[in-house]
Protein backbone atom coordinates (compact mmCIF):
# COMPACT_ATOMS: atom_id res chain seq x y z
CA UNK A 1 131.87 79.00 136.98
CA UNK A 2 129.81 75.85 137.16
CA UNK A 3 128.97 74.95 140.44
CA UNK A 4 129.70 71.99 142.62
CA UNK A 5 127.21 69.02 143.42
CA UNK A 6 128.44 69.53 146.98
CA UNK A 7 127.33 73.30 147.12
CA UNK A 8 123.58 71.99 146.14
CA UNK A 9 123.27 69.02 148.53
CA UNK A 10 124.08 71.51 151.25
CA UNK A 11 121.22 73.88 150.37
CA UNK A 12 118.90 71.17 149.40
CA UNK A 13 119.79 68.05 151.27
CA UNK A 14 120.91 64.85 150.07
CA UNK A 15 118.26 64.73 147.49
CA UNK A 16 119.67 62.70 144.08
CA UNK A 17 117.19 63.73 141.69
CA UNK A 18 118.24 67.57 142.43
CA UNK A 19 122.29 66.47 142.10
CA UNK A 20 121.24 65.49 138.58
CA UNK A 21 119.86 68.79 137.55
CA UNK A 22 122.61 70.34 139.28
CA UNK A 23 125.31 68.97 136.64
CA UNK A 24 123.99 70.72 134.03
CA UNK A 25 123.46 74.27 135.81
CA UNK A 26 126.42 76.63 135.50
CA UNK A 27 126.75 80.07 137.02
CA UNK A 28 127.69 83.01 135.04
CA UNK A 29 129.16 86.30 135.63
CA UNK A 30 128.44 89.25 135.98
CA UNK A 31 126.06 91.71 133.59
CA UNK A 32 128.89 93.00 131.62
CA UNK A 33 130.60 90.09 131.22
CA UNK A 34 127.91 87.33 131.32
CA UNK A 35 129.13 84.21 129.83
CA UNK A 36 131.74 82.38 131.25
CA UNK A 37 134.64 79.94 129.18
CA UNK A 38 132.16 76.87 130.95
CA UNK A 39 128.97 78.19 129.37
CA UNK A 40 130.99 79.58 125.97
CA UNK A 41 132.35 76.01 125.49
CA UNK A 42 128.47 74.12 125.62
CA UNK A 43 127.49 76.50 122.97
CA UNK A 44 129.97 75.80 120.88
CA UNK A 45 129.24 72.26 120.90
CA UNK A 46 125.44 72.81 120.64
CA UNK A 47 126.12 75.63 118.21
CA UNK A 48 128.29 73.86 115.82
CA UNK A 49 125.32 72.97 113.16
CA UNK A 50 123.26 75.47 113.85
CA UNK A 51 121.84 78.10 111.69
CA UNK A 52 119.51 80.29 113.37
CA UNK A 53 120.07 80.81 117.48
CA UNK A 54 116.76 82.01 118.99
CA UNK A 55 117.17 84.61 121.70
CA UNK A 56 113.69 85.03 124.03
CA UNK A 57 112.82 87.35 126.56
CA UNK A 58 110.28 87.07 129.02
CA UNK A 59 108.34 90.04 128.33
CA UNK A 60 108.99 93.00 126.08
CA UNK A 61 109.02 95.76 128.90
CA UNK A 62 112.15 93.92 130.51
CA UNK A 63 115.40 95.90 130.10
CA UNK A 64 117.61 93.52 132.03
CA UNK A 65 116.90 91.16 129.99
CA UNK A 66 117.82 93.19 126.79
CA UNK A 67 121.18 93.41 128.40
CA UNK A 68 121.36 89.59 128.91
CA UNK A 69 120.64 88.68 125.15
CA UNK A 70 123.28 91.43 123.81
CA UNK A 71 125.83 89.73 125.69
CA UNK A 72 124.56 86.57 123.76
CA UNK A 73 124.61 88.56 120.40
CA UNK A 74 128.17 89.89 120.82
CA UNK A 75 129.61 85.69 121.91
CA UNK A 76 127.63 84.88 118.40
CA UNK A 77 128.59 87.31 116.00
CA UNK A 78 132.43 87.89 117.17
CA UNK A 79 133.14 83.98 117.97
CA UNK A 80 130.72 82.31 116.15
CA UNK A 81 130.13 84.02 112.93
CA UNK A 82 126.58 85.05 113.05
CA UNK A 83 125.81 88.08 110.83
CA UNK A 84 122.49 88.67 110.51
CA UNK A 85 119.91 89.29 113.22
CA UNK A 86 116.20 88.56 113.11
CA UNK A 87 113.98 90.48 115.09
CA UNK A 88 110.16 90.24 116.00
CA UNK A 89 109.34 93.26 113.79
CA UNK A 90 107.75 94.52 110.30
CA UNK A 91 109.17 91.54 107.72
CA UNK A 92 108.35 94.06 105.02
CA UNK A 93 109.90 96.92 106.10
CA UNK A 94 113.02 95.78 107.17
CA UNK A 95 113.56 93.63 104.31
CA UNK A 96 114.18 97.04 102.46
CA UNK A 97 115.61 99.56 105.49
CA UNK A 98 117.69 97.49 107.31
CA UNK A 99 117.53 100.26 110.29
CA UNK A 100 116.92 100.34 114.16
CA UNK A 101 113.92 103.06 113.75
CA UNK A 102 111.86 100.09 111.62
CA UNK A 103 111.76 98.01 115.02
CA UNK A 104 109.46 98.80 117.88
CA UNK A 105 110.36 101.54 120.35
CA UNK A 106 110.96 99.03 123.45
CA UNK A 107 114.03 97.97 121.61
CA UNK A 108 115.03 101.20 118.86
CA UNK A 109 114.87 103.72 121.54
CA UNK A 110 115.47 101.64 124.70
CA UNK A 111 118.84 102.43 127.07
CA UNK A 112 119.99 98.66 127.54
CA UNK A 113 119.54 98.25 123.98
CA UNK A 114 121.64 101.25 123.22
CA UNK A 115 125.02 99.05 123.41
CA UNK A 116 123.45 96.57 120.85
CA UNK A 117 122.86 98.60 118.16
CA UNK A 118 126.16 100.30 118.43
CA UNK A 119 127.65 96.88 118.38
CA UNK A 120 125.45 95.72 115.36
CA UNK A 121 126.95 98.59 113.42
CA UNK A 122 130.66 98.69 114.01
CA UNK A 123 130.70 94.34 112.99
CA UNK A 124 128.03 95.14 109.93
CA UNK A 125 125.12 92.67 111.15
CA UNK A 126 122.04 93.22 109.08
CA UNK A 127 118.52 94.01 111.04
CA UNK A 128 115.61 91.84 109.31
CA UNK A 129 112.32 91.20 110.55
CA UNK A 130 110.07 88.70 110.41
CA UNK A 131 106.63 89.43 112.01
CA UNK A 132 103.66 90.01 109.50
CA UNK A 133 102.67 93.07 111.71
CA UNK A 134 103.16 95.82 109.02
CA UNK A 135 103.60 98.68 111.48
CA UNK A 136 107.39 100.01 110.56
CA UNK A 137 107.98 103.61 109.32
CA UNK A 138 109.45 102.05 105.93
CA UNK A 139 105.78 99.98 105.20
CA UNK A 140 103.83 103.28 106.50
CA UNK A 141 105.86 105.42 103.69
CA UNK A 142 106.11 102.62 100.94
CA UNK A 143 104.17 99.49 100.66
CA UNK A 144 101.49 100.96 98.43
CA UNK A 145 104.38 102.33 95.86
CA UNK A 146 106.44 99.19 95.97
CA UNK A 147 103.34 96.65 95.49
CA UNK A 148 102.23 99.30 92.57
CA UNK A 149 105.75 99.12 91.13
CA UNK A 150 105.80 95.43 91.11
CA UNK A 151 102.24 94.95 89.56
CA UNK A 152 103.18 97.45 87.06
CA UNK A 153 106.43 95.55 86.22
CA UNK A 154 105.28 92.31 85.98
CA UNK A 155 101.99 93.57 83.84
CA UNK A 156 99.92 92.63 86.64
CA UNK A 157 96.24 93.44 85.86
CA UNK A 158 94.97 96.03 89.28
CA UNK A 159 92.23 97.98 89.83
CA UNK A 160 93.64 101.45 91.35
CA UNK A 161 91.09 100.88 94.35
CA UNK A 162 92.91 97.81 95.43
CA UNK A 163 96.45 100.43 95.77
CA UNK A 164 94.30 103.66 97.51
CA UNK A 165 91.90 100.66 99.95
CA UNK A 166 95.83 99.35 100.81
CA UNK A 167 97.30 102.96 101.12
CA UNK A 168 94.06 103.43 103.62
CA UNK A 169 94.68 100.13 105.55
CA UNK A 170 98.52 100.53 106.30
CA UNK A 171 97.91 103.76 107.36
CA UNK A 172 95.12 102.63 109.96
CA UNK A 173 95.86 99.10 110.64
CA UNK A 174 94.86 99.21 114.39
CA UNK A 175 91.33 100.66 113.61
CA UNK A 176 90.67 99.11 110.28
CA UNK A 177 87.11 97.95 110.88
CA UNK A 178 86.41 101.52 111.80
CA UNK A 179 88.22 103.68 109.55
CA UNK A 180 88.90 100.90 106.18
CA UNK A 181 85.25 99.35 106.69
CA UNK A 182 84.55 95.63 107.16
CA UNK A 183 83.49 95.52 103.07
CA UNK A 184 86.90 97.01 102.21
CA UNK A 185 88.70 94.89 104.45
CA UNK A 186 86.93 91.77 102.86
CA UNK A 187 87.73 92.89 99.39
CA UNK A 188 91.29 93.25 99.83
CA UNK A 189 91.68 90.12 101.30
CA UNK A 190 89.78 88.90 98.44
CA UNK A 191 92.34 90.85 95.91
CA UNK A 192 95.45 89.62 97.76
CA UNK A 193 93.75 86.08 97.05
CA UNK A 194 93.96 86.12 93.62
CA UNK A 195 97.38 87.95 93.01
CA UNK A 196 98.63 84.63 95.55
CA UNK A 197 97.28 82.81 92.68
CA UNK A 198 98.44 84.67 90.02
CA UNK A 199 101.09 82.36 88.13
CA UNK A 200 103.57 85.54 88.16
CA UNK A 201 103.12 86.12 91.69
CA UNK A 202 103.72 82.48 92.37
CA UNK A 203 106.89 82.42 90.62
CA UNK A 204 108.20 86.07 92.41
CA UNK A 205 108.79 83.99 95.66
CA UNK A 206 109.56 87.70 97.44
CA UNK A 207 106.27 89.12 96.41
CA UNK A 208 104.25 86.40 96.90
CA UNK A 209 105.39 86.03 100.48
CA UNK A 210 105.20 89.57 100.84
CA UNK A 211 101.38 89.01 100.04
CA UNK A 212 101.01 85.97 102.22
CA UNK A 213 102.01 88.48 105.13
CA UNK A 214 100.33 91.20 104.00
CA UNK A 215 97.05 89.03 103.87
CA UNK A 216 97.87 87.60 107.56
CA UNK A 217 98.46 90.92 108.44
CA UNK A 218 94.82 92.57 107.32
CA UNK A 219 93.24 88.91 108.92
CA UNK A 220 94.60 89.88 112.43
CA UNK A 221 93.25 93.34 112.55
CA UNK A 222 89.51 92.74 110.58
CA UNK A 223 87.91 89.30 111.20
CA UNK A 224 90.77 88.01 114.02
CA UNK A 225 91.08 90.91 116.23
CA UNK A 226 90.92 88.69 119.46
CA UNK A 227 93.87 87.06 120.74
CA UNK A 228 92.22 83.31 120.39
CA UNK A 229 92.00 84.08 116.72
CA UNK A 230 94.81 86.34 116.23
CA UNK A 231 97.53 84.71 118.02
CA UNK A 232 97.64 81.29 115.59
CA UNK A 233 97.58 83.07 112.33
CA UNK A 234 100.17 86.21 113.39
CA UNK A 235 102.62 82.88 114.88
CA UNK A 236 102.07 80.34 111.75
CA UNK A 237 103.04 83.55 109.63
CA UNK A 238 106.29 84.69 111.12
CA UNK A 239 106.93 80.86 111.30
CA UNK A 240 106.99 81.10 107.54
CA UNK A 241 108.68 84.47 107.23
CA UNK A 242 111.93 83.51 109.17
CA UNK A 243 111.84 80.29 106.80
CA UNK A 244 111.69 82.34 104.42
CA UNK A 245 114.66 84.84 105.32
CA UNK A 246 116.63 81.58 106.35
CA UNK A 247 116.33 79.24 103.38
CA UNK A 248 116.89 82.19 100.82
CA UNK A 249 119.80 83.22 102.04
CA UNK A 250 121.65 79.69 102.86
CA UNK A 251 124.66 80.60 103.18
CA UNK A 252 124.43 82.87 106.43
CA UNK A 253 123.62 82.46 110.04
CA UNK A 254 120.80 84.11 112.13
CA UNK A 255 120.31 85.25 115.51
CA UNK A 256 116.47 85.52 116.27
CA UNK A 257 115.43 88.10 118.67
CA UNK A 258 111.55 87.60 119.76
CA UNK A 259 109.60 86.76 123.14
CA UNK A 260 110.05 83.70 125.09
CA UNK A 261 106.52 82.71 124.26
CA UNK A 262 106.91 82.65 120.57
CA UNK A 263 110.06 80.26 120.07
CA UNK A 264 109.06 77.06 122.21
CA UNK A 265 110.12 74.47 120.60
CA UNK A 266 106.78 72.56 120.61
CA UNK A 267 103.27 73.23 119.94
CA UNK A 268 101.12 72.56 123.01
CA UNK A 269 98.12 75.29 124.33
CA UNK A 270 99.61 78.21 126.05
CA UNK A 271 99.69 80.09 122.22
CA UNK A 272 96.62 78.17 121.55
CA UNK A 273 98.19 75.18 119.83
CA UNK A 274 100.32 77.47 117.45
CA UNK A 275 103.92 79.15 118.26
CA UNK A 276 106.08 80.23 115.87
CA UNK A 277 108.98 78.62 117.09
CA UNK A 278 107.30 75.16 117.11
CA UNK A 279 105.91 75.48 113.38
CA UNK A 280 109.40 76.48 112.24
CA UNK A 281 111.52 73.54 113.84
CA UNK A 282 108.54 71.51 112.15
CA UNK A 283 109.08 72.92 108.97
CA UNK A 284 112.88 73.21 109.51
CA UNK A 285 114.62 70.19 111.91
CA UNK A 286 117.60 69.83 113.67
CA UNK A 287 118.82 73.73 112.80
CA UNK A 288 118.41 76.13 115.37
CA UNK A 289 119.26 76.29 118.97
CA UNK A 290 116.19 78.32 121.89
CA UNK A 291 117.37 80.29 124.47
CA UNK A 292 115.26 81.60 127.18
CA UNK A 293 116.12 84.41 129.59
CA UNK A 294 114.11 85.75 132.34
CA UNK A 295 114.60 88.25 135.17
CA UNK A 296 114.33 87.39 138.96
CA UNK A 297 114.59 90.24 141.19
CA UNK A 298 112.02 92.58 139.28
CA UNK A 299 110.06 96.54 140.90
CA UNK A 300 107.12 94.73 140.62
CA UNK A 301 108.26 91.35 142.01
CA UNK A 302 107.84 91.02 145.73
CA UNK A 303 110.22 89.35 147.06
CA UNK A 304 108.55 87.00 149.56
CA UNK A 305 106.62 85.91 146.42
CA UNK A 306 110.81 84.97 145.58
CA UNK A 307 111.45 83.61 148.69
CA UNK A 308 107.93 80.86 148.78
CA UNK A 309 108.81 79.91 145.03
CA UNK A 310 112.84 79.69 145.97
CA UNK A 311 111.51 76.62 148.46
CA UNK A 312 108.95 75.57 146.54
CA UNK A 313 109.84 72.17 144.75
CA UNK A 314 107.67 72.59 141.58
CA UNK A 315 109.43 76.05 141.10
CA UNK A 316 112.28 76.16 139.11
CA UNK A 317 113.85 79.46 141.01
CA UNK A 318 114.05 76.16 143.61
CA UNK A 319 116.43 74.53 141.25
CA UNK A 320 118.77 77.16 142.10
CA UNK A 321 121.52 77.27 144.64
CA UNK A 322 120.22 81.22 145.16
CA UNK A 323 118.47 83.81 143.11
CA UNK A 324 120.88 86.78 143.74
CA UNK A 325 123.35 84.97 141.25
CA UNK A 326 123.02 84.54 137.01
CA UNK A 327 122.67 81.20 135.96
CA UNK A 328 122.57 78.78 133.22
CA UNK A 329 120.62 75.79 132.55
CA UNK A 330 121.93 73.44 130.42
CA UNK A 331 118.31 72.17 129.54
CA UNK A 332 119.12 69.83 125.88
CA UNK A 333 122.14 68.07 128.06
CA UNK A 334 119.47 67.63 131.08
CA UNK A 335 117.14 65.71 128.98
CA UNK A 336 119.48 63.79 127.19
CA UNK A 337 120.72 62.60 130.41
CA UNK A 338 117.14 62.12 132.29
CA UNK A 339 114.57 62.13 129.61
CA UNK A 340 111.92 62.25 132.01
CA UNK A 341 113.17 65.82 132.47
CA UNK A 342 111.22 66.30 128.73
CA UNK A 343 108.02 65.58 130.32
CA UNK A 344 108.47 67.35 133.98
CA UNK A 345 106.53 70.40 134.78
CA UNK A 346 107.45 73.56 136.79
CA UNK A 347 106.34 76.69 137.71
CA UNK A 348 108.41 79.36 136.12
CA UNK A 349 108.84 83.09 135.29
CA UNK A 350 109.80 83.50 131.64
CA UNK A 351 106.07 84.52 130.68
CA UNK A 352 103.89 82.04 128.71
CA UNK A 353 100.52 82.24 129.64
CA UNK A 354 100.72 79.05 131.19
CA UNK A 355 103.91 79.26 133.33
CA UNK A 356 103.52 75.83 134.86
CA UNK A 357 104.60 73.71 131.69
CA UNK A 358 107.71 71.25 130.80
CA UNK A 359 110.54 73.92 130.18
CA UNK A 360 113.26 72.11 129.38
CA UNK A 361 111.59 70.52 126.81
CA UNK A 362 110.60 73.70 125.27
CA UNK A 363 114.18 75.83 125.40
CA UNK A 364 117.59 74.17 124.91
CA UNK A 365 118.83 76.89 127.54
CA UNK A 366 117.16 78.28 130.79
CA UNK A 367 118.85 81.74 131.57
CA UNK A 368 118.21 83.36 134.58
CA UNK A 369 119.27 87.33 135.67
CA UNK A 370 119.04 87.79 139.18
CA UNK A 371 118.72 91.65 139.31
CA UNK A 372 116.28 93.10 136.59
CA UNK A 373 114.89 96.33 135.65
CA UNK A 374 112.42 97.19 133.52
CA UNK A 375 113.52 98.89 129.98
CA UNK A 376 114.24 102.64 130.27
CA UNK A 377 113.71 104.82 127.08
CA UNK A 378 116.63 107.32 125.63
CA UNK A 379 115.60 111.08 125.78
């Protein structure tokens, strides 16, 4: 139920720039029924030419906010038609095995993800992936047959170290240097180079985006191990993987399931000048929707550290009429009506590495959970 201007001015004061932001923020219900017919009918006018939704969390550990984004999931698939979901996992790999066990564990074998999958199944949403990370079961198992197969299809000219030196990295991606060798590493770069180039690569636009990843992929964990080297090549690549996945398949609707940091709709330093979300409204305008959700009442939170940012007025947990209630912020309408809004900064919780930044700028929805926990994992 969206809450009254009079309800605000009583726990803020008469304060006019604070009755402004309170328009456009709208409690919702409970957990297991989160969105209410208020916050249901602004998507559907935000949603109505949209093709990919982006669903963040704050941090990957976060449970409650698993629950939070299902709830999200279930509104878009059963009232809006979505029927495909994109997750922050192997784009290889799940392009082939469209199955929970090619995601990361946090989410394939987490409790308050449990209820997702089950949902996914029963309404026949298709898992894809879209981060060049090549660390699924599927790639472990396959990659080196399937890029074989294809070379030897398309009469593709190999040497059989390039296959046995990729068989060797996929298989110890997280200690290449060590175990691959820095020389190896460089010379498979080198080969994925030319079969980019290769004019029957270039016309296979599957494999040759398949390579592009791959390449990305060995980059990250050879010459770009550090985060302020890793983090810009690892976002500009699953940037072009998920416009990949959404421009070859126009005629369907995605729901993208990633961190908070990765979808901002802008490009600014906290992901050192590169996030995936702000290279793929570049690339693709106008089409997708960013939703951010973050947890309040957390173990590790204390909650006088709550209580100081409730009351402080560059905190956005002060926006709020209290922090033992769900809300949604209606952040696109905000800055349509105040467009200095685009260009305020708070202090907030929903994990970039800068946390003091313009928010509403960067998300077209602030969600906040008041009670979190962190995920649990299925026995």
């Amino acid at each position: 139920m969206k809450k009254t201007t009079v309800i605000l001015l009583m726990v803020f004061g008469l304060n006019p720039i604070l009755a402004q932001i309170d328009e456009n923020i709208h409690e919702l219900n409970s957990m297991e029924n989160l969105l209410t017919d208020d916050v249901k009918n602004i998507l559907k006018a935000n949603l109505a030419d949209k093709k990919v939704v982006f669903l963040g969390e704050s941090e990957h550990h976060i449970g409650s906010d698993f629950l939070a984004k299902t709830e999200y999931v279930k509104y878009l698939v059963l009232e809006k038609g979505y029927k495909d979901i994109a997750f922050e996992a192997d784009f290889f790999g799940l392009y082939f095995d469209h199955d929970k066990t090619n995601l990361y564990s946090f989410w394939s074998r987490s409790v308050q993800c449990k209820e997702l999958f089950k949902f996914l199944k029963e309404h026949n949403v298709t898992i894809w992936g879209f981060d060049n990370q090549m660390g699924s079961g599927y790639t472990w198992n396959n990659f080196k047959n399937k890029l074989t197969e294809f070379l030897k299809n398309n009469s593709i000219s190999f040497d059989e170290k390039f296959t046995e030196t990729t068989e060797n990295y996929i298989k110890n991606r997280k200690k290449a240097n060590e175990i691959v060798g820095k020389s190896n590493l460089e010379y498979l770069i080198n080969e994925v180079d030319n079969l980019i180039k290769n004019d029957t690569v270039i016309k296979d636009k599957l494999w040759s985006q398949f390579l592009q990843s791959y390449k990305s992929d060995i980059i990250i964990n050879s010459t770009h191990k550090s985060n302020k080297k890793g983090i810009p090549v690892r976002d500009s690549q699953m940037a072009k993987n998920l416009d990949f996945l959404v421009n070859s398949m126009p005629e369907r609707k995605f729901i993208v399931w990633l961190a908070n940091a990765h979808m901002t709709k802008y490009e600014y330093d906290f992901m050192k000048s590169q996030t995936m979300g702000g290279q793929f409204v570049n690339i693709n305008p106008n089409i997708s929707y960013h939703i951010a959700i973050s947890s309040i009442h957390m173990p590790y939170r204390k909650e006088n550290w709550i209580e100081k940012s409730s009351k402080d007025t560059g905190n956005l947990l002060h926006l709020l009429p209290t922090t033992e209630k769900n809300y949604f912020v209606d952040s696109k309408q905000l800055i349509s009506e105040n467009p200095a809004y685009s260009e305020k900064e708070f202090e907030g919780m929903f994990n970039l590495e800068e946390n003091k930044t313009n928010w509403f700028k960067h998300f077209d929805a602030l969600i906040f959970i008041s009670k979190g926990e962190k995920v649990k994992y299925l026995k």
